[in-house]
C-alpha atoms as a PDB file:
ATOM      1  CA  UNK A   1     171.463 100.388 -71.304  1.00  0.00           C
ATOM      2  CA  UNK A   2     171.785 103.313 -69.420  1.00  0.00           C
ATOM      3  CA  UNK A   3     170.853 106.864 -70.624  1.00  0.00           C
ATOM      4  CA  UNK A   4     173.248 109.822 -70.315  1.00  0.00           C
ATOM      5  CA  UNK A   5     172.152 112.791 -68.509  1.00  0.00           C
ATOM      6  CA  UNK A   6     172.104 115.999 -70.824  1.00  0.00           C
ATOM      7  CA  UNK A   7     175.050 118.489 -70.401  1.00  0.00           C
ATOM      8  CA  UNK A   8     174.636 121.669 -68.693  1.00  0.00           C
ATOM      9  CA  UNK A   9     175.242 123.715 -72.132  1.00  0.00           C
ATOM     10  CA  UNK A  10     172.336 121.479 -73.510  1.00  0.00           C
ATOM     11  CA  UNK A  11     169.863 121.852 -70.866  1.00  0.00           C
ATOM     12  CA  UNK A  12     170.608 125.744 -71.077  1.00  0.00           C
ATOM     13  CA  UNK A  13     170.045 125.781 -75.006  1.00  0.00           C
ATOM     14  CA  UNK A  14     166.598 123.529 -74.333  1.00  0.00           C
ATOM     15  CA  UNK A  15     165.390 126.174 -71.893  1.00  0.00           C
ATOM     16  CA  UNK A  16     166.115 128.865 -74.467  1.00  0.00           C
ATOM     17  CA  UNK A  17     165.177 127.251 -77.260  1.00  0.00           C
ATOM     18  CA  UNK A  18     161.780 125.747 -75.900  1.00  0.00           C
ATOM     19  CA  UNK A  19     160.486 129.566 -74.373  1.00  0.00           C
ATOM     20  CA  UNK A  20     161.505 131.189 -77.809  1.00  0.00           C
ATOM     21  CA  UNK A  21     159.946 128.425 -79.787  1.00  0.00           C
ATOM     22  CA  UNK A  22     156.802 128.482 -77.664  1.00  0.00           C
ATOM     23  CA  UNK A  23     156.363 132.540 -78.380  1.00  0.00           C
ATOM     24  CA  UNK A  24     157.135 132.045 -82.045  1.00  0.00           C
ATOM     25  CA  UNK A  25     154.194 129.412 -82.340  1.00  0.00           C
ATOM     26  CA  UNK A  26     152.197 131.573 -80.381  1.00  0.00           C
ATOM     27  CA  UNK A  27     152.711 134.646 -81.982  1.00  0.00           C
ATOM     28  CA  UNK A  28     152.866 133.636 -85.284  1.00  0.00           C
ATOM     29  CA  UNK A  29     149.382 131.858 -84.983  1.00  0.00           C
ATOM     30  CA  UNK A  30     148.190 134.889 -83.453  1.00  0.00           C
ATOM     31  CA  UNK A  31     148.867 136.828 -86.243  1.00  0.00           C
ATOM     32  CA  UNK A  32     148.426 134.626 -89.627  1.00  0.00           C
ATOM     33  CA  UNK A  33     144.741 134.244 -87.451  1.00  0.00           C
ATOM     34  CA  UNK A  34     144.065 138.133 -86.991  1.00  0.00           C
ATOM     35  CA  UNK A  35     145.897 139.277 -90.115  1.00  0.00           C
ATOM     36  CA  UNK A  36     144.185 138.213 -93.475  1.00  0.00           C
ATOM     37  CA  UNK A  37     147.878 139.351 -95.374  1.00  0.00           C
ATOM     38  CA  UNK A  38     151.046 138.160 -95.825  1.00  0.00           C
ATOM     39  CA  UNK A  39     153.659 135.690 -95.004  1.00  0.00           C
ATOM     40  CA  UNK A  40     155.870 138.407 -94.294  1.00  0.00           C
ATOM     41  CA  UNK A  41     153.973 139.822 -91.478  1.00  0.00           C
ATOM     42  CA  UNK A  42     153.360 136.565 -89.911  1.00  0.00           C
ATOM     43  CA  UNK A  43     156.737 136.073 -89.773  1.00  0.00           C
ATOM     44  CA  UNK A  44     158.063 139.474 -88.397  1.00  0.00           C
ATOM     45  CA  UNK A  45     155.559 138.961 -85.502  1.00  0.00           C
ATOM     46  CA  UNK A  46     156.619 135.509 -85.102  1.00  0.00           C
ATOM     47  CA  UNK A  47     160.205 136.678 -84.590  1.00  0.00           C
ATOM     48  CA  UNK A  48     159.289 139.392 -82.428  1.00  0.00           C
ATOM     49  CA  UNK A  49     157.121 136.548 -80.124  1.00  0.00           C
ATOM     50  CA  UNK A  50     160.630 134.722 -80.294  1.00  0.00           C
ATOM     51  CA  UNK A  51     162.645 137.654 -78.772  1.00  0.00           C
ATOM     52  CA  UNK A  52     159.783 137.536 -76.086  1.00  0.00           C
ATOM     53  CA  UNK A  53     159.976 134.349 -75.105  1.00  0.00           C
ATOM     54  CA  UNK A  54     163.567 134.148 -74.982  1.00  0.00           C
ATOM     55  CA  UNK A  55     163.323 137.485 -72.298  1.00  0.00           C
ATOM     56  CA  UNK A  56     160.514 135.250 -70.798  1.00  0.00           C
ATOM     57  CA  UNK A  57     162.586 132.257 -70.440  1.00  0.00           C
ATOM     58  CA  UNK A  58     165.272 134.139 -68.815  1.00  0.00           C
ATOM     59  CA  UNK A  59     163.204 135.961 -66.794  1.00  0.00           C
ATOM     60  CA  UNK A  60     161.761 133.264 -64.792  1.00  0.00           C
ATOM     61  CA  UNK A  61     165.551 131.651 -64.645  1.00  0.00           C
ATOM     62  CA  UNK A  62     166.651 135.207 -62.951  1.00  0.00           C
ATOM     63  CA  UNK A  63     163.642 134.896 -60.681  1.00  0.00           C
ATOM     64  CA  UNK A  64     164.644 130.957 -59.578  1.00  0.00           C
ATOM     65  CA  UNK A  65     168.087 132.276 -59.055  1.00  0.00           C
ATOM     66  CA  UNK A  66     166.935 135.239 -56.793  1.00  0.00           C
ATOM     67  CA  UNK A  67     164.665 133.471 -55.212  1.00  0.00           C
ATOM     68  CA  UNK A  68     167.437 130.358 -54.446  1.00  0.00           C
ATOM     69  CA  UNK A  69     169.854 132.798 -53.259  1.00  0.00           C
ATOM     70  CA  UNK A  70     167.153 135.031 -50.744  1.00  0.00           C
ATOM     71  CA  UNK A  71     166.472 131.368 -48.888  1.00  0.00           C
ATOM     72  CA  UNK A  72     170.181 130.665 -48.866  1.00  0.00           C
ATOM     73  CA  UNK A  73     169.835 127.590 -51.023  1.00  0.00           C
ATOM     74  CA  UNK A  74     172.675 128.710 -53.142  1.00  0.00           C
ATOM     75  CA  UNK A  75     175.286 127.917 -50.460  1.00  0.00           C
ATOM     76  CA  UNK A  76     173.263 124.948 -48.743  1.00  0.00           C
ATOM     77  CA  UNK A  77     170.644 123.610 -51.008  1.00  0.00           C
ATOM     78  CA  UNK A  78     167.959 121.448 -49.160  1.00  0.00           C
ATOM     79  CA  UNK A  79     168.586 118.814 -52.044  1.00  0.00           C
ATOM     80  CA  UNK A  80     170.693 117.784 -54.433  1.00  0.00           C
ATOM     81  CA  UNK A  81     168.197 118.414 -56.975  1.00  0.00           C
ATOM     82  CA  UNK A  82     167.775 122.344 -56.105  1.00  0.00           C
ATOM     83  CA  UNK A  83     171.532 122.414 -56.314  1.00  0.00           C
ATOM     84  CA  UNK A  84     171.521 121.415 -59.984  1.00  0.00           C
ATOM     85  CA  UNK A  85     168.671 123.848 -60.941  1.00  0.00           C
ATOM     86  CA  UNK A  86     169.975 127.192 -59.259  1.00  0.00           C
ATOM     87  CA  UNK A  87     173.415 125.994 -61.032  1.00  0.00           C
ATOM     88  CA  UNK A  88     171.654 125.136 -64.700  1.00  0.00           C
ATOM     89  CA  UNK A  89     169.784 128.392 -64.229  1.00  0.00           C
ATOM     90  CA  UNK A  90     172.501 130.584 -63.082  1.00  0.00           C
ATOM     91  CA  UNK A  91     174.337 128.705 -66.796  1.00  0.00           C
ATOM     92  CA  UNK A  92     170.826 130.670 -68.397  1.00  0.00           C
ATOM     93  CA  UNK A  93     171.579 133.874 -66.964  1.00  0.00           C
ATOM     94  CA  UNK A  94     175.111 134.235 -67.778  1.00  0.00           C
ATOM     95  CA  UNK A  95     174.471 133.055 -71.408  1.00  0.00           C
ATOM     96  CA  UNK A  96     171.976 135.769 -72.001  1.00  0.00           C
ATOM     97  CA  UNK A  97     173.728 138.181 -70.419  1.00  0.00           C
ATOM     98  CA  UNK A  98     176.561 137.496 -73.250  1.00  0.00           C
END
């Protein structure tokens, strides 16, 4: 049986979603570790390491894209494969920038 490939939409909301997730965990271990207090706290921080890595994750997709489009590889991409990822991350880009 063959496996279908994830939709752009999806790949874009697994890029978001893993960056933001990734700064949450971080951040809120960070602080429930350095911070003998609340819950509260912990969780504030961990939202504000969320918002982080969601600028992080789209970031680095602004960078790929700027990069991709300085070598030209957004009119004539070496590979197929390039093609797909200045596309998917150009799909980041315009979904942050609402």
């Amino acid at each position: 049986m063959r496996m279908s490939k994830p939709t752009c939409a999806a790949f874009v909301w697994w890029w978001l979603g893993g960056f933001a997730c990734a700064g949450a965990l971080v951040a809120g271990t960070l602080a429930a570790v350095s911070m003998n207090g609340g819950v509260l706290g912990s969780l504030g921080i961990a939202f504000l390491g969320a918002t982080l890595g969601l600028a992080i994750g789209s970031g680095i997709a602004f960078v790929l894209v700027l990069i991709a489009e300085e070598l030209g590889w957004d009119e004539q991409p070496p590979t197929p494969r390039v093609s797909r990822l200045v596309e998917r991350m150009e799909q980041v880009i315009d979904l942050w920038a609402f």
